[in-house]
C-alpha atoms as a PDB file:
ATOM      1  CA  UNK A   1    -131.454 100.112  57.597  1.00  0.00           C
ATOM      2  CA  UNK A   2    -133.549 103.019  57.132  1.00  0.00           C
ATOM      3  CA  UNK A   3    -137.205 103.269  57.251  1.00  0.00           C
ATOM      4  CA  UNK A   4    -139.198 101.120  54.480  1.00  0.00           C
ATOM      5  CA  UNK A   5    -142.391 103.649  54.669  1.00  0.00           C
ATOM      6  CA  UNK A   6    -140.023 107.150  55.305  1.00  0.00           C
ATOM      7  CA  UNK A   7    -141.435 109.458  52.010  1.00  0.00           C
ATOM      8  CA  UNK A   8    -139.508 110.297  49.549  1.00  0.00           C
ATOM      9  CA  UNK A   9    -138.643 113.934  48.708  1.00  0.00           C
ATOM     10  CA  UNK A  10    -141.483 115.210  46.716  1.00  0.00           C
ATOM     11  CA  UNK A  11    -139.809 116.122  44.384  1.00  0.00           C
ATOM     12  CA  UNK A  12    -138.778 112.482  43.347  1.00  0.00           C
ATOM     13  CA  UNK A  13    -141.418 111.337  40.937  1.00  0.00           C
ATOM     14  CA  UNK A  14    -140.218 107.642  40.168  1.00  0.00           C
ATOM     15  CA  UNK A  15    -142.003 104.104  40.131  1.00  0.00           C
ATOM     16  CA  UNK A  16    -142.327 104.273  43.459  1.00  0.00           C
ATOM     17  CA  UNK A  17    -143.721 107.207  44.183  1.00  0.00           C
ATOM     18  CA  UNK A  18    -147.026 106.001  43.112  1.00  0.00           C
ATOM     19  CA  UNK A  19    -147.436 104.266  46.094  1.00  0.00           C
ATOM     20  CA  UNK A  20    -150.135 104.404  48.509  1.00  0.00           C
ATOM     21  CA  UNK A  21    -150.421 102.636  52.159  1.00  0.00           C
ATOM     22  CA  UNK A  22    -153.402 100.730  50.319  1.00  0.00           C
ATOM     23  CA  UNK A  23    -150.645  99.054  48.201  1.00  0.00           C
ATOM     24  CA  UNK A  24    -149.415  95.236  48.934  1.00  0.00           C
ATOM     25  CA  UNK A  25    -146.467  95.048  50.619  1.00  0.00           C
ATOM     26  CA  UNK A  26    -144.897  92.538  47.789  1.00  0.00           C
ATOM     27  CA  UNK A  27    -145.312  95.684  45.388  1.00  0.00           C
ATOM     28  CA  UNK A  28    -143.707  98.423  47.562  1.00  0.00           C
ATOM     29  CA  UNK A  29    -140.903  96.233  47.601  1.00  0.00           C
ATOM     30  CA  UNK A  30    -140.297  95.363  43.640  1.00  0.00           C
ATOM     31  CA  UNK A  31    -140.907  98.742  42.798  1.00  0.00           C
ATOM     32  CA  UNK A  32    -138.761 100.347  45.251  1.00  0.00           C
ATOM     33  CA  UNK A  33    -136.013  97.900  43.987  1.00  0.00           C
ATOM     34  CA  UNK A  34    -137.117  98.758  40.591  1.00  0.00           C
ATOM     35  CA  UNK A  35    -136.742 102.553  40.899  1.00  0.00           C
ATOM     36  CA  UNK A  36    -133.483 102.062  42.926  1.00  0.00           C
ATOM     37  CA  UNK A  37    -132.186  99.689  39.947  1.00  0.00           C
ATOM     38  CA  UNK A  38    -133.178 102.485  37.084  1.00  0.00           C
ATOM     39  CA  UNK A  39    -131.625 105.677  38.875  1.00  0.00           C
ATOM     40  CA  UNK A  40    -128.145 103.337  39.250  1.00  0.00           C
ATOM     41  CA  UNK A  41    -128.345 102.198  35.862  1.00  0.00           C
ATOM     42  CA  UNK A  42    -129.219 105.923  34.218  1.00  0.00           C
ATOM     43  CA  UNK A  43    -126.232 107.333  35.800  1.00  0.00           C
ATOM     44  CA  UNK A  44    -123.752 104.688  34.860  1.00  0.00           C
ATOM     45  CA  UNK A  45    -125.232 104.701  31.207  1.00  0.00           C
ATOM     46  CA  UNK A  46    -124.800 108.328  31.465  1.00  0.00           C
ATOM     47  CA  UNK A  47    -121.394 107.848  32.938  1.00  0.00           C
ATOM     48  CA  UNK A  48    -119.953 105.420  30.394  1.00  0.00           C
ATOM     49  CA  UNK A  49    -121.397 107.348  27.617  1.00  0.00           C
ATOM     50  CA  UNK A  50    -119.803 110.835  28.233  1.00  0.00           C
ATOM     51  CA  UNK A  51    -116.275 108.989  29.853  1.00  0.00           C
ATOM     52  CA  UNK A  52    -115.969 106.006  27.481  1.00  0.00           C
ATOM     53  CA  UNK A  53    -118.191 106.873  24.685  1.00  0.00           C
ATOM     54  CA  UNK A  54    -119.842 103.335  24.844  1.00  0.00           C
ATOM     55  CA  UNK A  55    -123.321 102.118  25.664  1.00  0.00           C
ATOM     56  CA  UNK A  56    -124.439 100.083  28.186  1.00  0.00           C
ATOM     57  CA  UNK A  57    -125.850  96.944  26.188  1.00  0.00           C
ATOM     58  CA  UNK A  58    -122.074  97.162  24.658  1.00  0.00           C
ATOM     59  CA  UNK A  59    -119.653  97.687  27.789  1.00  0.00           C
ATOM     60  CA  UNK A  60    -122.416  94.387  29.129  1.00  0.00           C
ATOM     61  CA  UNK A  61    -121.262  92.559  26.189  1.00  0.00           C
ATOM     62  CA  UNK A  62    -118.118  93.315  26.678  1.00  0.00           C
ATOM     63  CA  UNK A  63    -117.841  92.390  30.337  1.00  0.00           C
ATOM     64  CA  UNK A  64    -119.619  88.892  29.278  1.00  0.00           C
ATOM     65  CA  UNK A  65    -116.552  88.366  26.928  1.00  0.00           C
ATOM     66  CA  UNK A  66    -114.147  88.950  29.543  1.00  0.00           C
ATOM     67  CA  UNK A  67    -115.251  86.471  31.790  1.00  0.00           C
ATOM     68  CA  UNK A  68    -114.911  83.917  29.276  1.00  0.00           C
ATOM     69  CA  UNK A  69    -111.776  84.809  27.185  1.00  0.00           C
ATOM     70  CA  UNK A  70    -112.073  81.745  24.450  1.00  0.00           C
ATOM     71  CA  UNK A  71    -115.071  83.278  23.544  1.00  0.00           C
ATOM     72  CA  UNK A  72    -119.144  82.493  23.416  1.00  0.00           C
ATOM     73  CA  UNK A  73    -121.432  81.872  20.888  1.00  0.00           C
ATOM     74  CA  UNK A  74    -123.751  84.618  19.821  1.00  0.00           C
ATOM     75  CA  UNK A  75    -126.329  82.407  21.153  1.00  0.00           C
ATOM     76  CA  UNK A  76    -125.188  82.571  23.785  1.00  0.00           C
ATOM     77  CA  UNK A  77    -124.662  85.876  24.306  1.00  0.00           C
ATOM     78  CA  UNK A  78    -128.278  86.487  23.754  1.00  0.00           C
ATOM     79  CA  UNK A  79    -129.229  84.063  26.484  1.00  0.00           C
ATOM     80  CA  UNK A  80    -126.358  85.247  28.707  1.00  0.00           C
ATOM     81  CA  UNK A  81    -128.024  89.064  28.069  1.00  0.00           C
ATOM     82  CA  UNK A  82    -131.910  88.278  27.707  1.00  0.00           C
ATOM     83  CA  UNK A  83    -131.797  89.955  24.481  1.00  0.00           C
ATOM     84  CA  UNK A  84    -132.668  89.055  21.185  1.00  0.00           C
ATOM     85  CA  UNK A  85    -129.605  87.659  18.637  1.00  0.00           C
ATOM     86  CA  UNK A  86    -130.140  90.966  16.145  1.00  0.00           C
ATOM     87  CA  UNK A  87    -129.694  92.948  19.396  1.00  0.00           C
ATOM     88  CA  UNK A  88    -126.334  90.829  19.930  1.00  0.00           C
ATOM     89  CA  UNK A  89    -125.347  91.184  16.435  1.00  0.00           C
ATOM     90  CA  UNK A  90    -125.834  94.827  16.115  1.00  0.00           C
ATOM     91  CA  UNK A  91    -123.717  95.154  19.439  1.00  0.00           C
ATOM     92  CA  UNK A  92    -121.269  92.479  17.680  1.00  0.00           C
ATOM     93  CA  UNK A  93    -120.857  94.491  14.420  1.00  0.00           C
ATOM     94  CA  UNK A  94    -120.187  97.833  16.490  1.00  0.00           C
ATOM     95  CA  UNK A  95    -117.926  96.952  18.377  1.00  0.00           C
ATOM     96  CA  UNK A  96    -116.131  94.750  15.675  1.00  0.00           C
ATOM     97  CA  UNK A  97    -115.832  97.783  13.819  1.00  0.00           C
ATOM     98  CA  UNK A  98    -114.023  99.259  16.512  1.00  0.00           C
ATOM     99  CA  UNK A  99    -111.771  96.442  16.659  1.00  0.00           C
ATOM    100  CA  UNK A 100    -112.588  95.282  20.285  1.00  0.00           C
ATOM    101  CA  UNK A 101    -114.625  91.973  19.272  1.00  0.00           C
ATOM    102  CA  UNK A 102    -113.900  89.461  16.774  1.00  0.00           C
ATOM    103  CA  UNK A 103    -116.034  86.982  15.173  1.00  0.00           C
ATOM    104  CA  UNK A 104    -114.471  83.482  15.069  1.00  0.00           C
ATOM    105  CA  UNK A 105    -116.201  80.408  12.722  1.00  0.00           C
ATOM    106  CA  UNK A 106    -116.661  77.607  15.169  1.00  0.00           C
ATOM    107  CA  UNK A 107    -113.933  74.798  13.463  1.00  0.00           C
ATOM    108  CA  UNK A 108    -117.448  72.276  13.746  1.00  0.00           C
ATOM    109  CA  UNK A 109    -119.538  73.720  12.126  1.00  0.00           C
ATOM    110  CA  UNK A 110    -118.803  77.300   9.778  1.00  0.00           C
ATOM    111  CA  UNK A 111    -122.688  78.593  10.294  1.00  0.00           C
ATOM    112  CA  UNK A 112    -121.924  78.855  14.008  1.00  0.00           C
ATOM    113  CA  UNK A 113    -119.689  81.741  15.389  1.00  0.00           C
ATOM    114  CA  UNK A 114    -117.821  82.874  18.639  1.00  0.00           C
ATOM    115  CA  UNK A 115    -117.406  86.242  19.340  1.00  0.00           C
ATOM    116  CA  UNK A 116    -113.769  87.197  21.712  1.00  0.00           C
ATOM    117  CA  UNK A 117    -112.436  90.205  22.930  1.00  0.00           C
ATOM    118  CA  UNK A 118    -109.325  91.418  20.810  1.00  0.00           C
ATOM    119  CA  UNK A 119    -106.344  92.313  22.856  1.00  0.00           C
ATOM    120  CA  UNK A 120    -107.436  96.082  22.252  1.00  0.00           C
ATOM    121  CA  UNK A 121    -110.892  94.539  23.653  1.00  0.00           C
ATOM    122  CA  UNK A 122    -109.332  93.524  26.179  1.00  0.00           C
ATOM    123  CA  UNK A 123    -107.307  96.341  28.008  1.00  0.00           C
ATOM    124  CA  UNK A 124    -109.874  99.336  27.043  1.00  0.00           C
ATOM    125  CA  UNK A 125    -112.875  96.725  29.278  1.00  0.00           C
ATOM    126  CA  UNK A 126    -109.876  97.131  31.990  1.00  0.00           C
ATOM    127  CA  UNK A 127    -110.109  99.904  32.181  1.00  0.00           C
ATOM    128  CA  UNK A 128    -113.308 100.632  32.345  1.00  0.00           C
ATOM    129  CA  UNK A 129    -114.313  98.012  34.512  1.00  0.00           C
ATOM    130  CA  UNK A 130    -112.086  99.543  36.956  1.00  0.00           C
ATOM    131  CA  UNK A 131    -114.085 102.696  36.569  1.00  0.00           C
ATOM    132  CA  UNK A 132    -117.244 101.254  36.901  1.00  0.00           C
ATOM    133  CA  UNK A 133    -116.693  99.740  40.145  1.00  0.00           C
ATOM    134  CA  UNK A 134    -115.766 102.798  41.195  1.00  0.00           C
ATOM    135  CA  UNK A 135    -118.707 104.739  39.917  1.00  0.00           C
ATOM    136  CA  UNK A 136    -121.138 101.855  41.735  1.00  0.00           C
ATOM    137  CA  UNK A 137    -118.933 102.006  44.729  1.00  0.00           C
ATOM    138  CA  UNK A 138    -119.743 106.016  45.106  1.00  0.00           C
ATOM    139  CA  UNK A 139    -123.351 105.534  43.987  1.00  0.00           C
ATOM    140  CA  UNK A 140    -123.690 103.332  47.165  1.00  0.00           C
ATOM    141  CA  UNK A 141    -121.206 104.891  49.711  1.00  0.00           C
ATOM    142  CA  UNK A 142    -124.115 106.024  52.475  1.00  0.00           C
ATOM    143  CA  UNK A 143    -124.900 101.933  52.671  1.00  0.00           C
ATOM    144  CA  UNK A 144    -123.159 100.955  55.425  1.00  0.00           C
ATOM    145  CA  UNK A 145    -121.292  97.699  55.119  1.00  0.00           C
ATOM    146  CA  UNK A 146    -123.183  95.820  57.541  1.00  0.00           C
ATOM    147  CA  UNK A 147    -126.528  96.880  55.455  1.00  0.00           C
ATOM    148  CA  UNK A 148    -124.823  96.053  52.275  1.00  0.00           C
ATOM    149  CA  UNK A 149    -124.388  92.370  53.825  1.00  0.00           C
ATOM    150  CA  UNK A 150    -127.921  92.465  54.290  1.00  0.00           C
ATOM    151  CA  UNK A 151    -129.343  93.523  51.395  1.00  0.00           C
ATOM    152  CA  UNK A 152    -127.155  90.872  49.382  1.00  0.00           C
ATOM    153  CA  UNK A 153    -128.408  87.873  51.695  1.00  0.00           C
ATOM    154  CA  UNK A 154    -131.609  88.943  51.221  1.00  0.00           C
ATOM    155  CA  UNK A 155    -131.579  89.170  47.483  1.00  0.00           C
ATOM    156  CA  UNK A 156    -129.696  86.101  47.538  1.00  0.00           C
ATOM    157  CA  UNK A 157    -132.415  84.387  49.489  1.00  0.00           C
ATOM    158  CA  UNK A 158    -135.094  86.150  46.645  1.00  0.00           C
ATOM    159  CA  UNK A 159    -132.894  85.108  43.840  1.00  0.00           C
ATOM    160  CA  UNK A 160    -133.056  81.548  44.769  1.00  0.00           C
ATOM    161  CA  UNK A 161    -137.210  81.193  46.094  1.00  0.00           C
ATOM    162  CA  UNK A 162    -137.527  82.805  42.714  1.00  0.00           C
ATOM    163  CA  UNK A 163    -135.620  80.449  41.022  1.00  0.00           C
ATOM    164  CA  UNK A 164    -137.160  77.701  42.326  1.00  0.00           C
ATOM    165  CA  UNK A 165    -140.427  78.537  41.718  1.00  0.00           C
ATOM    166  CA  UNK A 166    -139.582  78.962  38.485  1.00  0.00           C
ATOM    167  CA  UNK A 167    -138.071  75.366  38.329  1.00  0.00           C
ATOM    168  CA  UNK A 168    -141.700  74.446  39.633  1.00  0.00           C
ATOM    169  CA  UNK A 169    -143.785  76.153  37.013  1.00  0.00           C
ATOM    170  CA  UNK A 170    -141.149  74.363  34.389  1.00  0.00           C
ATOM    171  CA  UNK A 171    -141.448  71.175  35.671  1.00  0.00           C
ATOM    172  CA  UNK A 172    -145.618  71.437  35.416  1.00  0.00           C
ATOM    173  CA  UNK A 173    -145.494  72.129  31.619  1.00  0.00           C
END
């Protein structure tokens, strides 16, 4: 891996650019994952937008559906995408109107809806899933494998202390 502390061009002004040798070590990390995390994302919004003509917050929806093909709740779509249910149903109705989501009543109860991919849904997230990977894939080709493998355990192993301690704090309340 390369060095933590080498300086970025200076012509990079990002989140963590504002750092100083004062700063804690906790902080250079989560904003140097931070910045990483916002340059990916702005190119593959910009990406989808001028290839697919589709947002971000709608290709995410869309990629939810697919991994769940008899549908979910808008619910919990909103849980599954830490956004708020008018944020889902604005994404909903778009791409409704588009004919690549359809709402279905839930046969219990008729105030409760699924949303599903249609099978035009279906084959234009193909192929831009497809795509996508591909766009990530050249994003990160200077990552060697080996430091790929490392990065992802080491997430991992974040992902999980963090969820734990957030099991903690639940269990106090």
């Amino acid at each position: 891996m390369q060095n933590q502390d080498a300086p970025e061009p200076a012509d990079e002004l990002d989140l963590s650019s504002r750092l100083t040798q004062e700063h804690h070590q906790s902080l250079k990390l989560w904003l140097r994952m931070l910045s990483c995390t916002v340059r990916i994302e702005t190119e593959i919004r910009t990406r989808l937008r001028s290839t697919f003509d589709i947002t971000l917050p709608r290709f995410d929806l869309m990629a939810q559906l697919e991994r769940y093909p008899k549908g979910l709740r808008m619910g919990e779509l909103s849980k599954r995408m830490m956004v708020t249910g008018g944020n889902i149903t604005g994404i909903t109705d778009q791409l409704a109107l588009e004919n690549l989501v359809v709402r279905v009543p839930d046969p219990k109860d008729r105030r409760v809806y699924s949303v599903r991919l249609t099978p035009a849904g279906r084959r234009a997230f193909a192929e831009m899933a497809l795509v996508h990977e591909q766009w990530v894939a050249e994003l990160l080709k200077d990552i060697s494998s080996e430091d790929k493998g490392t990065m992802i355990a080491l997430l991992s192993q974040m992902k999980q202390h963090l969820t734990e301690s957030d099991e903690a704090i639940d269990s106090k309340e």
